[in-house]
Structures are given as structure tokens and as C-alpha cells.
C-alpha atoms as a PDB file:
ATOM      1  CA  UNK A   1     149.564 136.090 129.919  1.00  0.00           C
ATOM      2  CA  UNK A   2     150.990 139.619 130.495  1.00  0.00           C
ATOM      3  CA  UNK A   3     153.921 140.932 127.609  1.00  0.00           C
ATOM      4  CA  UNK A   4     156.190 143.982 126.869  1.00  0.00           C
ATOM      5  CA  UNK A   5     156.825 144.911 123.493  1.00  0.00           C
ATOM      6  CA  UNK A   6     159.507 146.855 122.538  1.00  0.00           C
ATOM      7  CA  UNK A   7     159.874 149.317 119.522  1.00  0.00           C
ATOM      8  CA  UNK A   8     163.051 151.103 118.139  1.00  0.00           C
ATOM      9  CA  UNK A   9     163.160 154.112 116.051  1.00  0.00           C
ATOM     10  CA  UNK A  10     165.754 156.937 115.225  1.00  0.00           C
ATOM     11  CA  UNK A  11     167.995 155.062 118.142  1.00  0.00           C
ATOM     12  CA  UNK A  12     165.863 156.305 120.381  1.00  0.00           C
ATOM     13  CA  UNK A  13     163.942 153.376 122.685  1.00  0.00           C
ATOM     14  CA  UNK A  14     160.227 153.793 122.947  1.00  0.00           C
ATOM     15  CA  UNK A  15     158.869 151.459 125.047  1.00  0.00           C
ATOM     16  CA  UNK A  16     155.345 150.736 124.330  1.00  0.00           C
ATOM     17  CA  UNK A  17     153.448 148.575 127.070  1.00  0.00           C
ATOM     18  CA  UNK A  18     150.658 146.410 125.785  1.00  0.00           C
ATOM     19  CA  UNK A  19     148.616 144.025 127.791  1.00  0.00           C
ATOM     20  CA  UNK A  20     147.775 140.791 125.606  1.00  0.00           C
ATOM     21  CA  UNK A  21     145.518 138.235 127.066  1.00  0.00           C
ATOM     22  CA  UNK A  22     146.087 135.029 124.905  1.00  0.00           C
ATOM     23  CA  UNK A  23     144.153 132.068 125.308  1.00  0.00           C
ATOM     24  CA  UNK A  24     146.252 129.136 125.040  1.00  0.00           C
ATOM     25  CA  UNK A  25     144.580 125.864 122.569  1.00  0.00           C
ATOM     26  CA  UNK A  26     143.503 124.125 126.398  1.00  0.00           C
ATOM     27  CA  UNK A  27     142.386 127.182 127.872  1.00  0.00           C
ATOM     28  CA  UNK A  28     139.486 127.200 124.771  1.00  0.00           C
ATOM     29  CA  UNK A  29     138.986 123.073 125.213  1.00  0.00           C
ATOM     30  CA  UNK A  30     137.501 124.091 128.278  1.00  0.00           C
ATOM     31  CA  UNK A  31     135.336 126.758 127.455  1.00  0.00           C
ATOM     32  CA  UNK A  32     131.145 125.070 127.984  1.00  0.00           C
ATOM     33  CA  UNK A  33     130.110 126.035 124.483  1.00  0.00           C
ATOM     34  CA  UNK A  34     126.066 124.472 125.675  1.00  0.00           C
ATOM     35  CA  UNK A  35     123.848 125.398 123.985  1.00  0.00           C
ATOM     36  CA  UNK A  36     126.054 124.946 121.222  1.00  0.00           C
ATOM     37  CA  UNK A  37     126.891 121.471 121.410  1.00  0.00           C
ATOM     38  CA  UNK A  38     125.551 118.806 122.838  1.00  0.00           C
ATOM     39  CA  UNK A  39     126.032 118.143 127.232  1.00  0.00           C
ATOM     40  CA  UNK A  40     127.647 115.072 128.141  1.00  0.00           C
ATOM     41  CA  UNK A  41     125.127 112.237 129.297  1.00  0.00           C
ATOM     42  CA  UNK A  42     122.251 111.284 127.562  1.00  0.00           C
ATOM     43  CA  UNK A  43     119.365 113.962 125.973  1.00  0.00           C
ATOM     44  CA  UNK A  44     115.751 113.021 124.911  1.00  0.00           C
ATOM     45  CA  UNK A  45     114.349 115.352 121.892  1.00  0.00           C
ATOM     46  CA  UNK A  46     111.407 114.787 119.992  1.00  0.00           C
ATOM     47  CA  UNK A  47     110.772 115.356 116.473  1.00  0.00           C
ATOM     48  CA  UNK A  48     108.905 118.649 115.613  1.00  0.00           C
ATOM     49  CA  UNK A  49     106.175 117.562 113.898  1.00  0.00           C
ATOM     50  CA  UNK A  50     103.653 114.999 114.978  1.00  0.00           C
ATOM     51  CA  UNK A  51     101.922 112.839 111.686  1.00  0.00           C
ATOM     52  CA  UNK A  52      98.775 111.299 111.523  1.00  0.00           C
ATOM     53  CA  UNK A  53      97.828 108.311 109.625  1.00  0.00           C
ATOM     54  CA  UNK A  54      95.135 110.321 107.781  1.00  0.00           C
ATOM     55  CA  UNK A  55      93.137 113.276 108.158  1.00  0.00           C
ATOM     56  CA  UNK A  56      91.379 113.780 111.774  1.00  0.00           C
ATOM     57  CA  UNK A  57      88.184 112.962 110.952  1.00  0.00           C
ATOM     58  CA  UNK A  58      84.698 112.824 113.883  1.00  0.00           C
ATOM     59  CA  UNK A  59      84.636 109.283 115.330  1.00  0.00           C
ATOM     60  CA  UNK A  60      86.959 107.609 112.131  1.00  0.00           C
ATOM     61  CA  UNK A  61      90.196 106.260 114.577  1.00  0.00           C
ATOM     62  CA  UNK A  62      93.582 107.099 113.229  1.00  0.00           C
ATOM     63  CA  UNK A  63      97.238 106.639 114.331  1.00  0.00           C
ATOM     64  CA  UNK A  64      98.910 109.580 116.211  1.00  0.00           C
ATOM     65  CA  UNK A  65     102.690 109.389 115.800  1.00  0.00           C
ATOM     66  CA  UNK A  66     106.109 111.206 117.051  1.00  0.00           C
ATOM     67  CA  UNK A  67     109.537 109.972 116.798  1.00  0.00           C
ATOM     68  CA  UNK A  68     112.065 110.430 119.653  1.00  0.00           C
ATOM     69  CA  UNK A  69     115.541 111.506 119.298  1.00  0.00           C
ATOM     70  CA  UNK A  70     118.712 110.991 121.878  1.00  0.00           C
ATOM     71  CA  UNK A  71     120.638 113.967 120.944  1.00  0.00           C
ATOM     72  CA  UNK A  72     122.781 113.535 123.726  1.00  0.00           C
ATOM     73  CA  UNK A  73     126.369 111.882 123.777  1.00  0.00           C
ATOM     74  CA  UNK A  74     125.259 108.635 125.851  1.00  0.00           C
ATOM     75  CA  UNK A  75     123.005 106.271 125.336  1.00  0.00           C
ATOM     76  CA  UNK A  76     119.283 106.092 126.878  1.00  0.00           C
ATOM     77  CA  UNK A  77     118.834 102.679 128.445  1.00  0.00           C
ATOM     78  CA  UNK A  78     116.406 103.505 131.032  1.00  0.00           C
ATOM     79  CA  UNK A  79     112.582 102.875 130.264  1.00  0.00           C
ATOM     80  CA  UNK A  80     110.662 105.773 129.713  1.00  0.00           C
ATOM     81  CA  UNK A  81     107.091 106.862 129.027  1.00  0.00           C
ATOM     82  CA  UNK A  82     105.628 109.490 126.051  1.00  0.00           C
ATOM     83  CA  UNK A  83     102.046 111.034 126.638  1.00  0.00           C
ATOM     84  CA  UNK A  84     100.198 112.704 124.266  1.00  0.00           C
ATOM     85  CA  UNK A  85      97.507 114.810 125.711  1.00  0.00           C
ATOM     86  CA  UNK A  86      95.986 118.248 123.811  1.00  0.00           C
ATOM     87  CA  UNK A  87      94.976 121.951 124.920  1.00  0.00           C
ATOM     88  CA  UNK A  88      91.691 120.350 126.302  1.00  0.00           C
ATOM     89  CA  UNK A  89      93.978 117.963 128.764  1.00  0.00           C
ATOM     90  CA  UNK A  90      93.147 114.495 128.497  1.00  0.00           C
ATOM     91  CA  UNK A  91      89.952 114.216 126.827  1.00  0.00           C
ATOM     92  CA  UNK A  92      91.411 112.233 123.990  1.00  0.00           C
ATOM     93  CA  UNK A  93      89.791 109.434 124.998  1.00  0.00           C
ATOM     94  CA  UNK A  94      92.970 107.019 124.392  1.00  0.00           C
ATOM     95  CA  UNK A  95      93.144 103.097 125.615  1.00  0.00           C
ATOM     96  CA  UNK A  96      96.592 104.857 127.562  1.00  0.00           C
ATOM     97  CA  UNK A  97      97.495 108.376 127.201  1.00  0.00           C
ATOM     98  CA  UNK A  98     101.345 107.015 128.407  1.00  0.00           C
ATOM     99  CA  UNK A  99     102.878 104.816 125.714  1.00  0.00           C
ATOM    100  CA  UNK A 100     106.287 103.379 127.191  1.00  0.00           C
ATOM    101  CA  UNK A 101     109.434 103.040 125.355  1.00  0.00           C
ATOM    102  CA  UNK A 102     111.539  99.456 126.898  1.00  0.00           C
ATOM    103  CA  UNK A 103     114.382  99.789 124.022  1.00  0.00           C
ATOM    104  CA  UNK A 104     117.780 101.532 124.636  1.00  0.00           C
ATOM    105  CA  UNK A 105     118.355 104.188 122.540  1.00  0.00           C
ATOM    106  CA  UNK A 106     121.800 104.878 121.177  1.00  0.00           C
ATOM    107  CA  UNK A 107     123.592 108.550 121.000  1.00  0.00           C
ATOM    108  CA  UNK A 108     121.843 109.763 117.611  1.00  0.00           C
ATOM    109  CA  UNK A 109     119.334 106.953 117.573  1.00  0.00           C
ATOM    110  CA  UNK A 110     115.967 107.245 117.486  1.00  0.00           C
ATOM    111  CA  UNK A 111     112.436 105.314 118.017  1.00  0.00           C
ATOM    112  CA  UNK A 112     108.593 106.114 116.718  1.00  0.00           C
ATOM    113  CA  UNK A 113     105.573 105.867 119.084  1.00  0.00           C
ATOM    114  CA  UNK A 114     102.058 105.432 118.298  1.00  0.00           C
ATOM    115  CA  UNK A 115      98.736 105.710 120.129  1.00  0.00           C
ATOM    116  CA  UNK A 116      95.365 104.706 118.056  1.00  0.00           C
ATOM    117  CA  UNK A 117      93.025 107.806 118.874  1.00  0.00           C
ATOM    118  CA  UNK A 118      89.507 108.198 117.373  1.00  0.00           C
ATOM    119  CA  UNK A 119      88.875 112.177 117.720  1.00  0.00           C
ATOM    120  CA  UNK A 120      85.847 113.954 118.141  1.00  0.00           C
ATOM    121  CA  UNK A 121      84.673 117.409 117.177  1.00  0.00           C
ATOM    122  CA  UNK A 122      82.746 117.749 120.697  1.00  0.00           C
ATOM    123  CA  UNK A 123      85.977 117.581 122.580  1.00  0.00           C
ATOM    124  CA  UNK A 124      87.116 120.901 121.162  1.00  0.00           C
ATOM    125  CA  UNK A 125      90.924 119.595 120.643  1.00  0.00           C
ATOM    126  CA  UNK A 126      93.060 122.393 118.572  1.00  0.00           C
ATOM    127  CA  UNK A 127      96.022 121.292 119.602  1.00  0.00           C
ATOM    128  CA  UNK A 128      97.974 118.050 120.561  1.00  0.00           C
ATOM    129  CA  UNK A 129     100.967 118.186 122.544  1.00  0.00           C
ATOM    130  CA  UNK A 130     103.261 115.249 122.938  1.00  0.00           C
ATOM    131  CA  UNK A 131     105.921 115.141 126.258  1.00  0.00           C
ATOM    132  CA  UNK A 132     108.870 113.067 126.748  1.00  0.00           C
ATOM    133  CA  UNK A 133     110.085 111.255 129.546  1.00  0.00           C
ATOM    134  CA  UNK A 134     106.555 112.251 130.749  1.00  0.00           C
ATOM    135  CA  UNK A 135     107.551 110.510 134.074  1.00  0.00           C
ATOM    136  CA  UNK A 136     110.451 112.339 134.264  1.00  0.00           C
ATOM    137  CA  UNK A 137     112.910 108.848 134.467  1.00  0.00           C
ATOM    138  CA  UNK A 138     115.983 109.823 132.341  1.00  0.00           C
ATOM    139  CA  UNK A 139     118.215 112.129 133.974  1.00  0.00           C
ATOM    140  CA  UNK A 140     119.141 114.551 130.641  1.00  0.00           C
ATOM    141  CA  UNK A 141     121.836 117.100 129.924  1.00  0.00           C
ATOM    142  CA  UNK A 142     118.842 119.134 128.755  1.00  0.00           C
ATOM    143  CA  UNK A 143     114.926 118.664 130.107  1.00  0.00           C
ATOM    144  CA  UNK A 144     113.666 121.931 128.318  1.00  0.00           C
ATOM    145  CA  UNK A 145     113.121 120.104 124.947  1.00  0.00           C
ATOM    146  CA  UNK A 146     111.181 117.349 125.939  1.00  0.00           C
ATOM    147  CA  UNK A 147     107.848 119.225 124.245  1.00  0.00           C
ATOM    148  CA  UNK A 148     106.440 119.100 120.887  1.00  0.00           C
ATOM    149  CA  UNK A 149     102.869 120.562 119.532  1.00  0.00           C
ATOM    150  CA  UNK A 150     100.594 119.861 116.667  1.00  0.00           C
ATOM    151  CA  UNK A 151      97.312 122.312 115.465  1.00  0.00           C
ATOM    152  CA  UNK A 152      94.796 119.910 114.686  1.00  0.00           C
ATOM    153  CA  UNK A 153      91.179 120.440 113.002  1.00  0.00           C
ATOM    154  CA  UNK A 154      88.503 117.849 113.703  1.00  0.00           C
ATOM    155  CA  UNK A 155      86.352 117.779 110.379  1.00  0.00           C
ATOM    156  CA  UNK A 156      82.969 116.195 110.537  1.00  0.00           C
ATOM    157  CA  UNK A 157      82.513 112.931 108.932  1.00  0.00           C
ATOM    158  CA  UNK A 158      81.197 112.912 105.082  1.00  0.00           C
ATOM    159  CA  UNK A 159      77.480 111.898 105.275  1.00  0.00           C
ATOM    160  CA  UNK A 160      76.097 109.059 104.862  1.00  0.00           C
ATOM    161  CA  UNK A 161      74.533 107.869 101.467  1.00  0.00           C
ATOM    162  CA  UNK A 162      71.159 106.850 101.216  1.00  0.00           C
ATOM    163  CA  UNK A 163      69.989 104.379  98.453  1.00  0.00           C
ATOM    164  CA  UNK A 164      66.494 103.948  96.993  1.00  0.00           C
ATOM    165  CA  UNK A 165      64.493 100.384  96.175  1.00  0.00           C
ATOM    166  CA  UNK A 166      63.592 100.151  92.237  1.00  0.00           C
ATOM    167  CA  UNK A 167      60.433  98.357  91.835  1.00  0.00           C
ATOM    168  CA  UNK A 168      60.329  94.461  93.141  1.00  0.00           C
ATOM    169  CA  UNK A 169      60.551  92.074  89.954  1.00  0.00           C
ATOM    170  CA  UNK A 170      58.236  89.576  89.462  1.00  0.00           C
ATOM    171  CA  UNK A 171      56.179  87.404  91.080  1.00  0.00           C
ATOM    172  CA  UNK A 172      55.933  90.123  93.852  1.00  0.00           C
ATOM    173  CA  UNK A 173      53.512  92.900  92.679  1.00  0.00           C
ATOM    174  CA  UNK A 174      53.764  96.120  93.228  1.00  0.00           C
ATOM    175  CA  UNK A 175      50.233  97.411  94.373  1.00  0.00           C
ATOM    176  CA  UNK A 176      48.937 100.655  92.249  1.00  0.00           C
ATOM    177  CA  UNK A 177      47.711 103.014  95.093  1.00  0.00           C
ATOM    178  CA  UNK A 178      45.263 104.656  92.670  1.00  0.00           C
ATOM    179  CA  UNK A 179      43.194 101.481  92.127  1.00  0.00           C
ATOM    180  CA  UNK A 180      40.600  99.927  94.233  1.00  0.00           C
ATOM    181  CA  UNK A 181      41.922  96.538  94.324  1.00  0.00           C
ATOM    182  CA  UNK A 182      44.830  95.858  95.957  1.00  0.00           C
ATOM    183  CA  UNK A 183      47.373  93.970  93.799  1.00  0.00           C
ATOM    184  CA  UNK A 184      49.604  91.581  95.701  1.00  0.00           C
ATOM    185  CA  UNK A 185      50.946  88.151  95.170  1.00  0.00           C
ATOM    186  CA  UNK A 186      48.831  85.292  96.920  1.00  0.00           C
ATOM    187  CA  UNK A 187      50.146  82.063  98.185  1.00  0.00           C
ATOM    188  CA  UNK A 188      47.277  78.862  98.651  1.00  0.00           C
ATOM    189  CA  UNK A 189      47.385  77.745 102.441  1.00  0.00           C
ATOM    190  CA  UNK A 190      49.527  74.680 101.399  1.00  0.00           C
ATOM    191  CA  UNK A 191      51.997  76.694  98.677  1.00  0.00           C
ATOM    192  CA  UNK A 192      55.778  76.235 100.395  1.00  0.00           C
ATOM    193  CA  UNK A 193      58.228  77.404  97.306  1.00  0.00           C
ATOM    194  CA  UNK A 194      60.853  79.965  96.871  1.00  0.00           C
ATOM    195  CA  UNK A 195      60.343  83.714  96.370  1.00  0.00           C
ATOM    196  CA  UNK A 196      62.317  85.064  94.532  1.00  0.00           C
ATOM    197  CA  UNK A 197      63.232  88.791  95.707  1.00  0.00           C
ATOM    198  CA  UNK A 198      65.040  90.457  92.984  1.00  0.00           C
ATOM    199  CA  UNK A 199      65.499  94.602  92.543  1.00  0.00           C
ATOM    200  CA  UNK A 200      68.008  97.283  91.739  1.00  0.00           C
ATOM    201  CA  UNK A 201      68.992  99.937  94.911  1.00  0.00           C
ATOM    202  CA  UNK A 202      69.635 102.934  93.287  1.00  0.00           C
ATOM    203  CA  UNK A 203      71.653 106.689  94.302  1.00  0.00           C
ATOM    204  CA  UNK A 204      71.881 109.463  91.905  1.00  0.00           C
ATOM    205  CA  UNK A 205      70.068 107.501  89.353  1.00  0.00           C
ATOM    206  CA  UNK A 206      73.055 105.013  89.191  1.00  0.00           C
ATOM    207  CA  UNK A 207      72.566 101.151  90.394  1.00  0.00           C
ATOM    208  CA  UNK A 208      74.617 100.218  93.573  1.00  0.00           C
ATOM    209  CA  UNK A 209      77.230  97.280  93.393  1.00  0.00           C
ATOM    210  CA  UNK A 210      78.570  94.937  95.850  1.00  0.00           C
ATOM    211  CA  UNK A 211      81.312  97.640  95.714  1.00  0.00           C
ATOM    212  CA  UNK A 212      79.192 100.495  96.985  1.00  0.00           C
ATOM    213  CA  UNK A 213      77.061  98.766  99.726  1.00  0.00           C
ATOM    214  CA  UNK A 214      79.352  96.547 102.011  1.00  0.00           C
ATOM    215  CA  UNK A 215      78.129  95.422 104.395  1.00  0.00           C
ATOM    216  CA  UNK A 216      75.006  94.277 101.755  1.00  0.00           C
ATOM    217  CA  UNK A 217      71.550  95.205 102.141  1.00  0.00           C
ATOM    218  CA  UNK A 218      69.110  92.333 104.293  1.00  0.00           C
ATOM    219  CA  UNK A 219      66.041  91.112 103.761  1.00  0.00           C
ATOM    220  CA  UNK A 220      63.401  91.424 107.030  1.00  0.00           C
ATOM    221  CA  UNK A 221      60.271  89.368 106.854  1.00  0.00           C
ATOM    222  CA  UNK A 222      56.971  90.750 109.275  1.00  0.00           C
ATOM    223  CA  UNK A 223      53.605  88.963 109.710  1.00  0.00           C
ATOM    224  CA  UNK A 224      50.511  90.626 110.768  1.00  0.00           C
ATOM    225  CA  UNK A 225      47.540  88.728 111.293  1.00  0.00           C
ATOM    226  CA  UNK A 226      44.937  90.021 109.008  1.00  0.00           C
ATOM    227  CA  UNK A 227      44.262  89.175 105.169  1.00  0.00           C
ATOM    228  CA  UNK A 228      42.932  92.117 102.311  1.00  0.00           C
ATOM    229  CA  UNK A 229      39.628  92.672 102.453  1.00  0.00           C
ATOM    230  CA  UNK A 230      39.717  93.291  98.459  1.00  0.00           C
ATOM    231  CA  UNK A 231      40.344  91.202  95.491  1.00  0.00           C
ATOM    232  CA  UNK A 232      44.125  89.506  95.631  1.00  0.00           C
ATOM    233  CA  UNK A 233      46.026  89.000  92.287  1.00  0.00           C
ATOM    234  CA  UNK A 234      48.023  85.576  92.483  1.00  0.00           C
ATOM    235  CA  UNK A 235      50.419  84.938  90.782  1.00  0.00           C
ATOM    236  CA  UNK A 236      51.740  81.629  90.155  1.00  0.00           C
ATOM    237  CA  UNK A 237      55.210  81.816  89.347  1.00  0.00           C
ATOM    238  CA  UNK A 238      57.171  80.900  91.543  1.00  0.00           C
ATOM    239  CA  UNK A 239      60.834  78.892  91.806  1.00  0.00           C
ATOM    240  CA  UNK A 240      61.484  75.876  92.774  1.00  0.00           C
ATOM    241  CA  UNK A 241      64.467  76.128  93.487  1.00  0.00           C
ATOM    242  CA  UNK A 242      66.214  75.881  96.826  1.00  0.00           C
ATOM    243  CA  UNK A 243      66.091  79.152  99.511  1.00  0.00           C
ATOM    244  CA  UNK A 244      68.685  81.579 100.296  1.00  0.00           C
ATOM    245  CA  UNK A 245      70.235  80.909 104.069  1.00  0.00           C
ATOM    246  CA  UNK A 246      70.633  83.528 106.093  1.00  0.00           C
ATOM    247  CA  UNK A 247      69.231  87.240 105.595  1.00  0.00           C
ATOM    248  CA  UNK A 248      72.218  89.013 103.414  1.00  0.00           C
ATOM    249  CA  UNK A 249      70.651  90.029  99.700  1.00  0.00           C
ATOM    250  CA  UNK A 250      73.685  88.740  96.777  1.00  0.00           C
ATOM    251  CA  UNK A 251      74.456  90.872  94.021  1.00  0.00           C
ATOM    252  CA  UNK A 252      74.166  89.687  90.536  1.00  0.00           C
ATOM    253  CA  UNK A 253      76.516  92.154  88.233  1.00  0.00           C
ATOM    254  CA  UNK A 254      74.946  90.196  84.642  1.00  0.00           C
ATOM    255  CA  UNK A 255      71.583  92.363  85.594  1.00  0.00           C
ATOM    256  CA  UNK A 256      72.986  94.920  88.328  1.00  0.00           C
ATOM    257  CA  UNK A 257      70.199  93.570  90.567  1.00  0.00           C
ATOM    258  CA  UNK A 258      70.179  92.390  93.984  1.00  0.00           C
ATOM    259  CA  UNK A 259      68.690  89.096  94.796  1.00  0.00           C
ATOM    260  CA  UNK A 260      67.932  87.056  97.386  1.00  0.00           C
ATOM    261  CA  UNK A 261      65.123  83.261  97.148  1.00  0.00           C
ATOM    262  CA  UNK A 262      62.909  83.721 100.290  1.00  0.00           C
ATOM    263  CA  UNK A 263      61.590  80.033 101.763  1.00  0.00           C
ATOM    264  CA  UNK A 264      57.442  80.045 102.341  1.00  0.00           C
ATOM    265  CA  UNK A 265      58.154  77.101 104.301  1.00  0.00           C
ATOM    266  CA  UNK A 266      57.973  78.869 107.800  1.00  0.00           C
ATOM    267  CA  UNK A 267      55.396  81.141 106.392  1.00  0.00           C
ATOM    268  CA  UNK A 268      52.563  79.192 106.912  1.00  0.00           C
ATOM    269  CA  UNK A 269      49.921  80.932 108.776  1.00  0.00           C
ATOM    270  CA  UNK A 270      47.615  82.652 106.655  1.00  0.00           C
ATOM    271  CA  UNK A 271      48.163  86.979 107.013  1.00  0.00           C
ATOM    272  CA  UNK A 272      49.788  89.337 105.305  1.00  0.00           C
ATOM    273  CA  UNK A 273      53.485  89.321 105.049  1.00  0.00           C
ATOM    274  CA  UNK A 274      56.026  92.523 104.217  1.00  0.00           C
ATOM    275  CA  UNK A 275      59.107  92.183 102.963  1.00  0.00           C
ATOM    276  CA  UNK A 276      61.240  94.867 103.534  1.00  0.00           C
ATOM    277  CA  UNK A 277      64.913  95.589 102.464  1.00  0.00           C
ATOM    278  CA  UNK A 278      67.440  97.359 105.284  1.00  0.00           C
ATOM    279  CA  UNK A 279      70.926  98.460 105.495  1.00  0.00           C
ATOM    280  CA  UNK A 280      73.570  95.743 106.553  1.00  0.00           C
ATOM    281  CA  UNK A 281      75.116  98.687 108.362  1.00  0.00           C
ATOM    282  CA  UNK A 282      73.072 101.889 108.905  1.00  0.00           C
ATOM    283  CA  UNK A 283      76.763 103.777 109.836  1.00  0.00           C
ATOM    284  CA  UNK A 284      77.822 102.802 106.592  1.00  0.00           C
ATOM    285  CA  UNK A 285      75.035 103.596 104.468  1.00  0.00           C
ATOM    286  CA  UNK A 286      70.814 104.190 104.893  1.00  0.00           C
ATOM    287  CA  UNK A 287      68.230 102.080 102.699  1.00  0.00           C
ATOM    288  CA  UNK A 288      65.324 104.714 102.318  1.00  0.00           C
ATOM    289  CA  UNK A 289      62.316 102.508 103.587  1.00  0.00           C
ATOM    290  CA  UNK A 290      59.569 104.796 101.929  1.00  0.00           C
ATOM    291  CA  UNK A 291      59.766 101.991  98.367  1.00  0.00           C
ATOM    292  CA  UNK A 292      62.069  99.515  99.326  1.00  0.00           C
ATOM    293  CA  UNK A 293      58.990  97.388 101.137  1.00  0.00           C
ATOM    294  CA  UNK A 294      56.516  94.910  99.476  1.00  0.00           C
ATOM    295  CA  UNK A 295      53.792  92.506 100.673  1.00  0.00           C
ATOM    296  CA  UNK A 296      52.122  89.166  99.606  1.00  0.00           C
ATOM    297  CA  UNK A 297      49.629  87.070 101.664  1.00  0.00           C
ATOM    298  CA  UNK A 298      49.183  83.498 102.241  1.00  0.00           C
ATOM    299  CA  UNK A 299      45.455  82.600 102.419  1.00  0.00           C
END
């Protein structure tokens, strides 16, 4: 809008022209402040960082999560599909690397997605990235914030402890290497009781609980065919009492040990037999088998 303003001094009439542009109150309604405010319609937008459900870790599987916002001014009822892929591409090695989202979405609501993803350090991942509307199905006011990213660092797992066997209790013997006779406990060809298998498994000198080894340690039985050629100590006490099922050793916290009463029953032909004590899960911890073995015979 064009205006004359006039000025009067000393009765004289100076006429001073100015040229005003005014912007009238509906003239600056509909001005497009974008990227200022929010485009009409509805606008996917993800939450900048993406969380983890604990530390990335080499072959431990976590949860991998992002929220999703709907900045825009309309709802999002159409389906839709995240993916979460990394720097590598899609070596993540995911059940889907698409997780789709069925629920509408109100203007300023929001909804999580989660994938389960066990990393590892050989794929190389530095980075995740997580894209919205991967499938491009939501016509937005704005597709150039659809992207979010996430430095990650793969640490190798802790390693894996190793316990040691304390000596075998009683009737099992433990044979002295430095004698000539080799010590071992002797069943008579028609001898069917109970062994009973009792010792500590030790790591850093401390005695391991039914807290530290879970799974628990098992108890492995092995024949071979030949008796000692040498003197046999026998020993003759041994329970009565009723055999252990299964393999799986029990813990006994009143003496720290582990225990477990082996039947003779099925032991019958005469040999040597070794006892030997393993891991109930070698990815959770080792049993070192160098002392954690011990023999007796049946004649």
C-alpha cells in the first residue's frame, strides 16, 4: 500500500513523498514460515539417540531401540516399517532388519521399536543407522528427517573362568605319582554300593558356590578294559546309601564341597574306571581337567 505524507513548516508546504509497504495482519497469516513450523499433514521423526539394553558386547544379544515421533499436524494411520542397518549394511545378522509399526500415531505421539541383535566384533559395525518409513509408505510434509545414527564399539566378551579340582575325599584315593604302587580304591567283582564323590572346585584360591558355577559341574564315568599291574589299596568304606540320578554334581554350602553318590551297580565288569569332573557349560565356565580326574577299579 502506496501513501503521501504531508509536512508543514513556516506556512510553507513541503511535500515529502514516502513509499510505505505495510503488510496487513492476513498478508503475514500467509507467509510459509517451514522450516519453522511444522507442514500440514502428517511428519515421521525419530528420536536422536538410539539406546541399547546394555553394553554391545561379542556374541552377548541385546535390545536395539529408537522411538518415533509424528511431528507433523495429522495423524499417521498408515502402517509403516523401521530398519536398522549399520555402516557395514546389513550384516547385523537380525531375525528382520524391518520391524513394522500397525498403530496410528497421533500429531505429537510417539511409539518405541525394538529389534534383539547379538553383535559381533568380526562384522566391523561402528555405526548403526536407523530409517523411518524405510518403505517409504507415509506421504510426509518433511522426508529429510527420517534418519538417525548411533557410534557403536563392539567389546570382546570377558573371559571365561576356569576352576581347579581340590583333592577327591575319601574312599577315592588319590594316587602319589612318586611311589611305586599305585594307590586307588578297589571294588570285589560282586561290590554294587554308592561312591561317594565329594571335592571343593576352586579359582583364585577361593571355593566355588552354586552361585559361581551355574550350570553345575557333571560327573563323566569311562571304562577301559585293563586292571593295575601293581598292588591296589581298597578301601572299604563305602555308603550305602541310595545313588545320585542323573550326572549334575549338588553343592553342599555346610562344607563348601561339591558332591555327587555314584551307583557301582552298572559298573560291573572288572577294569579300571575314571571319574572325571566337566563343566555343565564350557561357554559359561572351563573345569581344568589336569586334577579334577580320579580312578578306582573293580576286580
Amino acid at each position: 500500500m502506496k501513501r503521501s505524507l504531508l509536512l508543514s513548516r513556516g506556512g510553507g508546504f513541503f511535500k515529502i513523498a514516502l513509499l510505505v509497504f505495510l503488510l496487513s495482519a492476513t498478508a503475514l497469516a500467509d507467509l510459509n514460515l517451514s522450516p519453522w513450523k511444522n507442514a500440514a499433514g502428517p511428519n515421521l521423526d525419530l528420536q536422536p539417540d538410539i539406546t541399547f539394553s546394555a553394553t554391545p558386547t561379542d556374541n552377548v544379544s541385546i535390545q536395539v531401540s529408537v522411538t518415533v515421533f509424528n511431528r507433523g499436524s495429522d495423524p499417521v494411520s498408515t502402517p509403516f516399517n523401521v530398519k536398522l542397518t549399520s555402516d557395514q549394511g546389513d550384516v547385523l545378522q537380525l531375525d528382520s532388519a524391518f520391524q513394522p509399526v500397525n498403530t496410528t500415531i497421533a500429531s505429537g505421539g510417539s511409539v518405541t521399536v525394538s529389534w534383539n541383535w547379538v553383535p559381533h566384533v568380526a562384522d566391523n559395525v561402528g555405526q548403526l543407522r536407523l530409517l523411518t518409513d524405510a518403505l517409504g509408505q507415509v506421504a510426509e510434509s518433511n522426508e529429510l528427517d527420517n534418519v538417525t545414527v548411533r557410534n557403536v564399539n563392539i567389546t570382546a566378551p570377558p573371559p571365561t573362568p576356569t576352576y581347579t579340582c581340590g583333592p577327591f575325599d575319601k574312599p577315592l584315593i588319590t594316587d602319589n605319582p612318586s611311589t611305586t604302587v599305585v594307590e586307588r580304591l578297589a571294588l570285589g567283582a560282586k561290590e554294587k554300593r554308592t561312591i561317594p564323590v565329594k571335592l571343593q572346585l576352586i579359582r583364585n584360591n577361593l571355593p566355588a558356590t552354586d552361585y559361581n558355577l551355574v550350570p553345575p559341574p557333571v560327573i563323566s564315568v569311562a571304562f577301559t578294559g585293563s586292571t593295575s599291574s601293581v598292588p591296589v589299596t581298597v578301601t572299604a568304606d563305602l555308603a550305602n546309601g541310595s545313588a545320585d540320578d542323573g550326572n549334575a554334581l549338588r553343592y553342599d554350602p555346610s562344607e563348601q564341597s561339591w558332591k555327587f553318590n555314584l551307583s557301582t551297580k552298572n559298573l560291573s565288569q572288572a577294569g579300571t574306571y575314571t571319574i572325571s569332573i566337566v563343566s555343565g557349560d564350557n561357554s559359561a565356565y572351563t573345569v581344568n581337567p589336569a586334577n579334577c580326574s580320579i580312578a578306582f577299579e573293580r576286580k
